[in-house]
Protein backbone atom coordinates (compact mmCIF):
# COMPACT_ATOMS: atom_id res chain seq x y z
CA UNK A 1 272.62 12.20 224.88
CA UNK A 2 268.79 11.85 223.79
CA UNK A 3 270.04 10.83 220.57
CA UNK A 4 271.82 7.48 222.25
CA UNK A 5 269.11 6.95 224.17
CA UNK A 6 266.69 6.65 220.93
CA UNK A 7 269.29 4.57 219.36
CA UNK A 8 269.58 2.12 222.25
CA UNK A 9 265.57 2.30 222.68
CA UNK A 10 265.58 0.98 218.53
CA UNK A 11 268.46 -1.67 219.22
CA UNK A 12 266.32 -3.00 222.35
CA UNK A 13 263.08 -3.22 220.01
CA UNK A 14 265.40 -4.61 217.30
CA UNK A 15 266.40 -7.31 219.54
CA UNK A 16 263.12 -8.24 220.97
CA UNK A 17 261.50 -8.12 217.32
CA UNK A 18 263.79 -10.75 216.55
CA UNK A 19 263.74 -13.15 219.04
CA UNK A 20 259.97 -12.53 218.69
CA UNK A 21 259.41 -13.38 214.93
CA UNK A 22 262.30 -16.03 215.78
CA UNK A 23 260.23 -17.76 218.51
CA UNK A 24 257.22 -17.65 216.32
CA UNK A 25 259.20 -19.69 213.65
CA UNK A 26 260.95 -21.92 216.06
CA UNK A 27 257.66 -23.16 217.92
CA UNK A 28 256.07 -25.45 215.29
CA UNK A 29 259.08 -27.22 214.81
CA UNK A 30 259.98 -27.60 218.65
CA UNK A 31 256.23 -28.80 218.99
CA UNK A 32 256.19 -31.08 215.87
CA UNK A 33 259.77 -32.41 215.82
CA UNK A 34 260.76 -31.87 219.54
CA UNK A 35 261.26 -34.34 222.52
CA UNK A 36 257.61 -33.56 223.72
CA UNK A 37 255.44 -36.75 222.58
CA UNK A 38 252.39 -35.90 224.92
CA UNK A 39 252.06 -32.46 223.79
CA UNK A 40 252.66 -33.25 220.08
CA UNK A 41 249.45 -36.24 220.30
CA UNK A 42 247.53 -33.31 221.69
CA UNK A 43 248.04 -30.60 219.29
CA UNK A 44 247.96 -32.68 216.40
CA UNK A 45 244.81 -34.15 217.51
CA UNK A 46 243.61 -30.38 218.15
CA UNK A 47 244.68 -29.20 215.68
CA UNK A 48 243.83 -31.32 212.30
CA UNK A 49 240.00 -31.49 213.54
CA UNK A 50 239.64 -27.81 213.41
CA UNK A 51 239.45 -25.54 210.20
CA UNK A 52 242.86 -25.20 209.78
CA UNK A 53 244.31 -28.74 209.28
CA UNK A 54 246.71 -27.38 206.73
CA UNK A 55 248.75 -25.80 210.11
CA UNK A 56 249.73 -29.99 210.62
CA UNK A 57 250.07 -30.97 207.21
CA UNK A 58 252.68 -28.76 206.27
CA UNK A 59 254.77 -30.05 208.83
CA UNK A 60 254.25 -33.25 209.21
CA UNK A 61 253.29 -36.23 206.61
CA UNK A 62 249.77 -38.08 206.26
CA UNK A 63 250.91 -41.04 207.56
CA UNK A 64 252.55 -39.38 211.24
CA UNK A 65 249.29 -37.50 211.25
CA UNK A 66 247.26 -41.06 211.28
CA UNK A 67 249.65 -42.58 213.10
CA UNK A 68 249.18 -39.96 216.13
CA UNK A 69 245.39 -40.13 215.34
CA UNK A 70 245.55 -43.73 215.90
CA UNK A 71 247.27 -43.40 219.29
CA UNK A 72 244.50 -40.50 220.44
CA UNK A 73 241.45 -42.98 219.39
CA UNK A 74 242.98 -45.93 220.77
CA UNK A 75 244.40 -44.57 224.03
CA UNK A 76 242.37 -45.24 227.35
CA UNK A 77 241.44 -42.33 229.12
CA UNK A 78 240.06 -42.37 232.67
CA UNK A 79 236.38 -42.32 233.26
CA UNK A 80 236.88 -39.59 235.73
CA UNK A 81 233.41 -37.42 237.02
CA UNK A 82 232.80 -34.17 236.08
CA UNK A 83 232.32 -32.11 239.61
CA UNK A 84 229.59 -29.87 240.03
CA UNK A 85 230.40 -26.53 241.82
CA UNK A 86 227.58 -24.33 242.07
CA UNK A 87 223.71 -24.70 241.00
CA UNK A 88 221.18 -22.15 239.49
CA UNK A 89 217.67 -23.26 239.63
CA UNK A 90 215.62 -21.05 238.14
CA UNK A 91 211.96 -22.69 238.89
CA UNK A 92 210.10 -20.49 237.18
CA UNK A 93 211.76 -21.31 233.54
CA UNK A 94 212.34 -24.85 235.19
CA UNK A 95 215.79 -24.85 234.01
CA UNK A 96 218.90 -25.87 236.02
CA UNK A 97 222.62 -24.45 235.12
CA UNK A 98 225.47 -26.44 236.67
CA UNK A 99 229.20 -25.31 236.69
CA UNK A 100 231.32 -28.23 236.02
CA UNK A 101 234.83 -29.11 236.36
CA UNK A 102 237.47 -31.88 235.00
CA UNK A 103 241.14 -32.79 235.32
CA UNK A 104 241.52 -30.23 232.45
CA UNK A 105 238.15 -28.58 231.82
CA UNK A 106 236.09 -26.02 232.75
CA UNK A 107 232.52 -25.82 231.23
CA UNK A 108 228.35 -25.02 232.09
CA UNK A 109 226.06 -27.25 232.36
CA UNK A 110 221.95 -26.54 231.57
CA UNK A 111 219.10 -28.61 231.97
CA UNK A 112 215.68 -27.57 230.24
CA UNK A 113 212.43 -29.90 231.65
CA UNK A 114 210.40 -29.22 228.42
CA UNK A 115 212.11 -30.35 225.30
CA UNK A 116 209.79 -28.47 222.97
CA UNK A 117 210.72 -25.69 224.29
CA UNK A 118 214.32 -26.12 222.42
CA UNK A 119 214.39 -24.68 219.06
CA UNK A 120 216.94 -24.17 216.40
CA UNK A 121 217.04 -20.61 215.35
CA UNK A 122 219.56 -20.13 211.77
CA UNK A 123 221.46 -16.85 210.89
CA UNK A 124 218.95 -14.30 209.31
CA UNK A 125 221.59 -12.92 207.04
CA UNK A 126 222.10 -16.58 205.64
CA UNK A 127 224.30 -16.23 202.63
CA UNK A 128 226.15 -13.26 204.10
CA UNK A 129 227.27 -13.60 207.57
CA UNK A 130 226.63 -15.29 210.84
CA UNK A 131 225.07 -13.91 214.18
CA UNK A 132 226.21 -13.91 218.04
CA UNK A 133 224.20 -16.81 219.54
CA UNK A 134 223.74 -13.72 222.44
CA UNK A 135 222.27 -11.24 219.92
CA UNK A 136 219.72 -13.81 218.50
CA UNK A 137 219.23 -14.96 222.37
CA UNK A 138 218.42 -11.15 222.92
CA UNK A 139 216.36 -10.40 219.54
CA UNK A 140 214.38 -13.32 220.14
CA UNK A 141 213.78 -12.99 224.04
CA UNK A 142 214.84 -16.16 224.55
CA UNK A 143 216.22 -17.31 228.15
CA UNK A 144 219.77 -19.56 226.87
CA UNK A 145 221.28 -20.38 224.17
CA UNK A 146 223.87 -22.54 222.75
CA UNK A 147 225.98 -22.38 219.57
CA UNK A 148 225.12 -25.86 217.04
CA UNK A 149 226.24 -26.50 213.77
CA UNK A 150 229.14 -25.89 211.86
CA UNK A 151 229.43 -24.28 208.40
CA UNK A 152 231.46 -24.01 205.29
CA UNK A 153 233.32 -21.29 203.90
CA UNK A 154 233.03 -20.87 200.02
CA UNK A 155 234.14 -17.36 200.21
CA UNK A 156 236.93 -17.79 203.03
CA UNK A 157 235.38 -14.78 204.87
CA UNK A 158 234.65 -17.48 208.00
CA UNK A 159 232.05 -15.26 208.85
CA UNK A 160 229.63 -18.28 209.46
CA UNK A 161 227.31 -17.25 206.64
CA UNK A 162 226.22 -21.07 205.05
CA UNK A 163 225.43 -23.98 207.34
CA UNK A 164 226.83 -27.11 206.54
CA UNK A 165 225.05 -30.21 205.73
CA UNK A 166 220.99 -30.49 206.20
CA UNK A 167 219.66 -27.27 208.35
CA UNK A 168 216.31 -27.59 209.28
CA UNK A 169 214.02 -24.92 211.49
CA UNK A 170 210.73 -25.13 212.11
CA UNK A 171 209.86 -27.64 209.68
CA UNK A 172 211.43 -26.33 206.74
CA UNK A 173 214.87 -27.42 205.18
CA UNK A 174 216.35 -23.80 205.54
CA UNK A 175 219.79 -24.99 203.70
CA UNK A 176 221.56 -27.97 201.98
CA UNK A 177 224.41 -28.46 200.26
CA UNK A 178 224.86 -31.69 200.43
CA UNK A 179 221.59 -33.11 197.80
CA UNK A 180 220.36 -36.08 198.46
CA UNK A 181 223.71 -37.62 200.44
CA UNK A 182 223.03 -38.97 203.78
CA UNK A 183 224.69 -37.22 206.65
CA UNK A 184 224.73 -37.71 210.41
CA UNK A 185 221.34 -35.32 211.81
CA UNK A 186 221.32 -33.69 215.26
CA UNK A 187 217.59 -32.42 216.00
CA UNK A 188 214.08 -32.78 217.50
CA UNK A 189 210.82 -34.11 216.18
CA UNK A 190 207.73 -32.76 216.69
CA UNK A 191 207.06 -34.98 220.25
CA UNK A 192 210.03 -33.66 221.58
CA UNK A 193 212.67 -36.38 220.96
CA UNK A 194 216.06 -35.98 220.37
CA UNK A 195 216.42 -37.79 216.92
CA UNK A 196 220.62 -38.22 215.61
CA UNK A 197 221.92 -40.21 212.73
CA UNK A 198 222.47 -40.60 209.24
CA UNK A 199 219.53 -39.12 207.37
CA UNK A 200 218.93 -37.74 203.58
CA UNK A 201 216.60 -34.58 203.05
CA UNK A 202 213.59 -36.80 202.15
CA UNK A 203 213.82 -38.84 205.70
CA UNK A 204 213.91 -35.78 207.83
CA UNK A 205 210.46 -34.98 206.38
CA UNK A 206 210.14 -39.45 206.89
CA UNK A 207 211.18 -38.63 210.47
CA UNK A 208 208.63 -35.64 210.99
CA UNK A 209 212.09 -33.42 211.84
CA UNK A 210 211.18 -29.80 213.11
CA UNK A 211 214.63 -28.51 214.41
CA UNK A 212 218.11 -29.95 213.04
CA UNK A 213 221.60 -29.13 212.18
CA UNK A 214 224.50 -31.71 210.35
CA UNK A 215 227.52 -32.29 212.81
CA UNK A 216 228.87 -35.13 215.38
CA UNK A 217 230.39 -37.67 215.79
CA UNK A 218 227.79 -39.24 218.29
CA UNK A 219 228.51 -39.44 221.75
CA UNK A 220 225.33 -41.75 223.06
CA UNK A 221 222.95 -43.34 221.65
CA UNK A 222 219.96 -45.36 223.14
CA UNK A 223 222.00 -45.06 226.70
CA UNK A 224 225.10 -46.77 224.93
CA UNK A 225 228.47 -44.67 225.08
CA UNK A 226 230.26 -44.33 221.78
CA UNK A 227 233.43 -42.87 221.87
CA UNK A 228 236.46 -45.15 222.07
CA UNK A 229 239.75 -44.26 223.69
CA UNK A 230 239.62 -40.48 224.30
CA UNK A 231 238.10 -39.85 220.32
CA UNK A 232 241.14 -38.93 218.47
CA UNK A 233 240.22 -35.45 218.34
CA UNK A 234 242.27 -34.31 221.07
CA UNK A 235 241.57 -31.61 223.49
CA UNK A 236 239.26 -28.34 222.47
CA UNK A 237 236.26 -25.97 223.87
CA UNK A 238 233.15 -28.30 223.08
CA UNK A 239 229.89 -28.05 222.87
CA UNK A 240 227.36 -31.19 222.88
CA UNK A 241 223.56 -31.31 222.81
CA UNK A 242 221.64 -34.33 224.95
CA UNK A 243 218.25 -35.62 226.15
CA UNK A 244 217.81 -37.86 229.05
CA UNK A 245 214.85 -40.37 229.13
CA UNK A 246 212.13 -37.49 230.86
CA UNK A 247 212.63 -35.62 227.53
CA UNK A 248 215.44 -33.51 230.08
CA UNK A 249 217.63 -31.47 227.02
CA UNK A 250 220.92 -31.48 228.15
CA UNK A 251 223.37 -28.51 227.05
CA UNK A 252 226.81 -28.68 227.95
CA UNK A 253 229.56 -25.73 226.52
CA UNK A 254 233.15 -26.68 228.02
CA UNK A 255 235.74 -23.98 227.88
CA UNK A 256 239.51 -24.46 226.12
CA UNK A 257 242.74 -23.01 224.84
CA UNK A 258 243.27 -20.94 228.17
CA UNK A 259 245.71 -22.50 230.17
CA UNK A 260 244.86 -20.19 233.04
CA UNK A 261 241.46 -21.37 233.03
CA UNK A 262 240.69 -24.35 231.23
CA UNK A 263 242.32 -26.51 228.17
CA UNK A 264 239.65 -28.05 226.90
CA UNK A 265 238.04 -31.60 226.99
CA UNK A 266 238.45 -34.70 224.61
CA UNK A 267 235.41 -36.41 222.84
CA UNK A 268 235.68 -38.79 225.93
CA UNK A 269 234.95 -36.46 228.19
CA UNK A 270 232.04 -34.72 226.98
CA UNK A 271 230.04 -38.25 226.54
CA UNK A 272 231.40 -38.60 230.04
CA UNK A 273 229.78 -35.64 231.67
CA UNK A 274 226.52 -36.85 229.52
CA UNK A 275 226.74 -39.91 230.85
CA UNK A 276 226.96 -38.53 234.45
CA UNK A 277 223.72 -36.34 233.47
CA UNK A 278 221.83 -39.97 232.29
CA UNK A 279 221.85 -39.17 228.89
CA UNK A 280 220.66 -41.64 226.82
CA UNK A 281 221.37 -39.58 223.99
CA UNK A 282 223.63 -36.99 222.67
CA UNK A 283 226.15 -35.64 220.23
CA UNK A 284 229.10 -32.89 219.56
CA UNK A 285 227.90 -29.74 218.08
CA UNK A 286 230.48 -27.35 216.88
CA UNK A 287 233.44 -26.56 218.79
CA UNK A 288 236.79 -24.22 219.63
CA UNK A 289 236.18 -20.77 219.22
CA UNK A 290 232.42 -21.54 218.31
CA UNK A 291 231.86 -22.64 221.62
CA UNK A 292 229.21 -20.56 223.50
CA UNK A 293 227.18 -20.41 226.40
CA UNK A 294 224.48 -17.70 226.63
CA UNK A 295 222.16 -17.66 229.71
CA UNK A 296 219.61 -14.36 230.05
CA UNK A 297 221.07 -12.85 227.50
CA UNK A 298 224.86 -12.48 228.64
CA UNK A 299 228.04 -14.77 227.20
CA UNK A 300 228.23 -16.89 230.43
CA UNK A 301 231.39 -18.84 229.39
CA UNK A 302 234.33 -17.68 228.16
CA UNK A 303 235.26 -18.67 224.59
CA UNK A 304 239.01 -18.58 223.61
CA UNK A 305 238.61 -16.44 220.36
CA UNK A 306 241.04 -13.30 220.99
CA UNK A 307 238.19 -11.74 219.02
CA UNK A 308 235.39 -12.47 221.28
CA UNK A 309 232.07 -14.06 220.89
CA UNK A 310 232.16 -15.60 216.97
CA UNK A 311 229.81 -15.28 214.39
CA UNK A 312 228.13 -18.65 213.83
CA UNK A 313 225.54 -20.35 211.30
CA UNK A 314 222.80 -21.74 213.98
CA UNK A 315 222.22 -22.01 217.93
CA UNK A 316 219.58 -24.28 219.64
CA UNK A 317 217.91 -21.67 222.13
CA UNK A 318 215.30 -22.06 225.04
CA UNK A 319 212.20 -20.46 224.40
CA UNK A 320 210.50 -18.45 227.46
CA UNK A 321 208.34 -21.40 228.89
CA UNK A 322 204.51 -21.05 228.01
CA UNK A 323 201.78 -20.47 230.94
């Protein structure tokens, strides 16, 4: 008798092993080649503008993939209003945190009065390995932080350990592996102004740059709204960086990949919520699993990695405010 039962119990895991591993082959080609336009547009677009493009190109050929790319950047989304939900004010770091919500987004919100008071901080171990934007937020008793740029992988360890582009902090040009190649600069000079664009190494020294990190595309700049259609990068966690007119730093972290929670936000809809904040600048920082929001020393978001909060190259952080 027990014996049947333990050779029933190994047909019945048999069976569900299959259709497992068979549902894991079969989805790629349902979502790539099935009746399902909409979703297709948004997981290519999701998709190819993360790390692992190769996931659409082995399905699908370059010129589908730029076709559907096309569609994304040239569709018209809605210029719908992000909704604010609830409101910390926290008057004696003068710092506001806003929950926010979309037609398919969930994200945070933070306001910090005193842009100097926004600093880039890069991975100590640089060369080996990232850091939790938290543990940095905690080792430097800072109040927030946000994850910024992105970083390249020579090793394929994706552990965050190099920076990519021109990294600068403090002053210094901490990392570049780009020479003397121009490439678009998100960062603060020493007044306090947001400063993005295409710069070399030699103009961020020009530009008197003290905090910066490569990424984008631009969402804003000098109060006029970039993006066109919904971006063509299709729906993800973000995070963006912006600065109204007052100097105001603007953080914004949207959540994704949870469709429980939130799926994420297109390039359209981040400038959006900047534009609802009166940005008259700001940019995307690094996104998906990246995306983190840490307030007081806590993960106040909640990023989609399955393997928590990620190891990442650089964070902008808010410095306790000075008496």
């Amino acid at each position: 008798m027990k014996k049947q039962v333990v050779k029933k119990i190994k047909l019945l895991s048999l069976f569900l092993g299959f259709n497992l591993i068979f549902s894991i082959i079969l989805a790629p080609f349902i979502l790539f080649f099935g009746p399902f336009q909409s979703l297709k547009a948004v997981a290519v677009g999701s998709i190819y503008t993360s790390r692992h493009p190769q996931v659409v190109q082995a399905f699908l050929s370059q010129a589908e993939i730029d076709r559907i790319m096309d569609i994304n950047s040239s569709q018209q989304t809605s210029n719908e209003q992000a909704i604010a939900h609830s409101k910390i004010i926290d008057t004696n770091r003068e710092i506001t945190i806003e929950d926010i919500q979309g037609s398919s987004f969930k994200g945070k919100v933070m306001l910090i009065k005193d842009p100097k008071r926004v600093k880039l901080v890069v991975t100590r171990k640089l060369g080996a390995s990232g850091e939790q934007v938290s543990s940095v937020v905690k080792d430097l008793g800072a109040v927030a932080g946000i994850n910024a740029g992105g970083f390249y992988d020579p090793d394929g360890k994706g552990n965050g350990a190099f920076p990519d582009g021109l990294t600068v902090q403090d002053g210094i040009l901490v990392h570049n592996n780009v020479g003397n190649r121009a490439v678009n600069i998100v960062g603060f000079d020493d007044q306090g102004k947001m400063m993005i664009g295409s710069m070399t190494a030699d103009q961020l020294k020009t530009n008197h740059i003290l905090q910066a990190v490569t990424f984008g595309p631009n969402l804003i700049k000098d109060g006029k709204p970039l993006i066109i259609g919904d971006g063509g990068w299709g729906i993800a966690p973000r995070t963006g960086i912006g600065q109204r007119a007052d100097g105001t730093v603007i953080f914004v972290v949207i959540d994704g990949r949870q469709p429980t929670w939130s799926l994420g936000a297109s390039l359209r809809d981040l400038m959006n919520v900047f534009n609802n904040y009166q940005a008259v600048t700001a940019v995307n920082l690094d996104g998906g699993s990246s995306s983190v929001f840490v307030y007081k020393g806590s993960v106040t978001n909640r990023p989609c990695s399955v393997f928590g909060e990620r190891y990442v190259p650089s964070a902008f952080i808010v410095t306790p405010k000075t008496t």
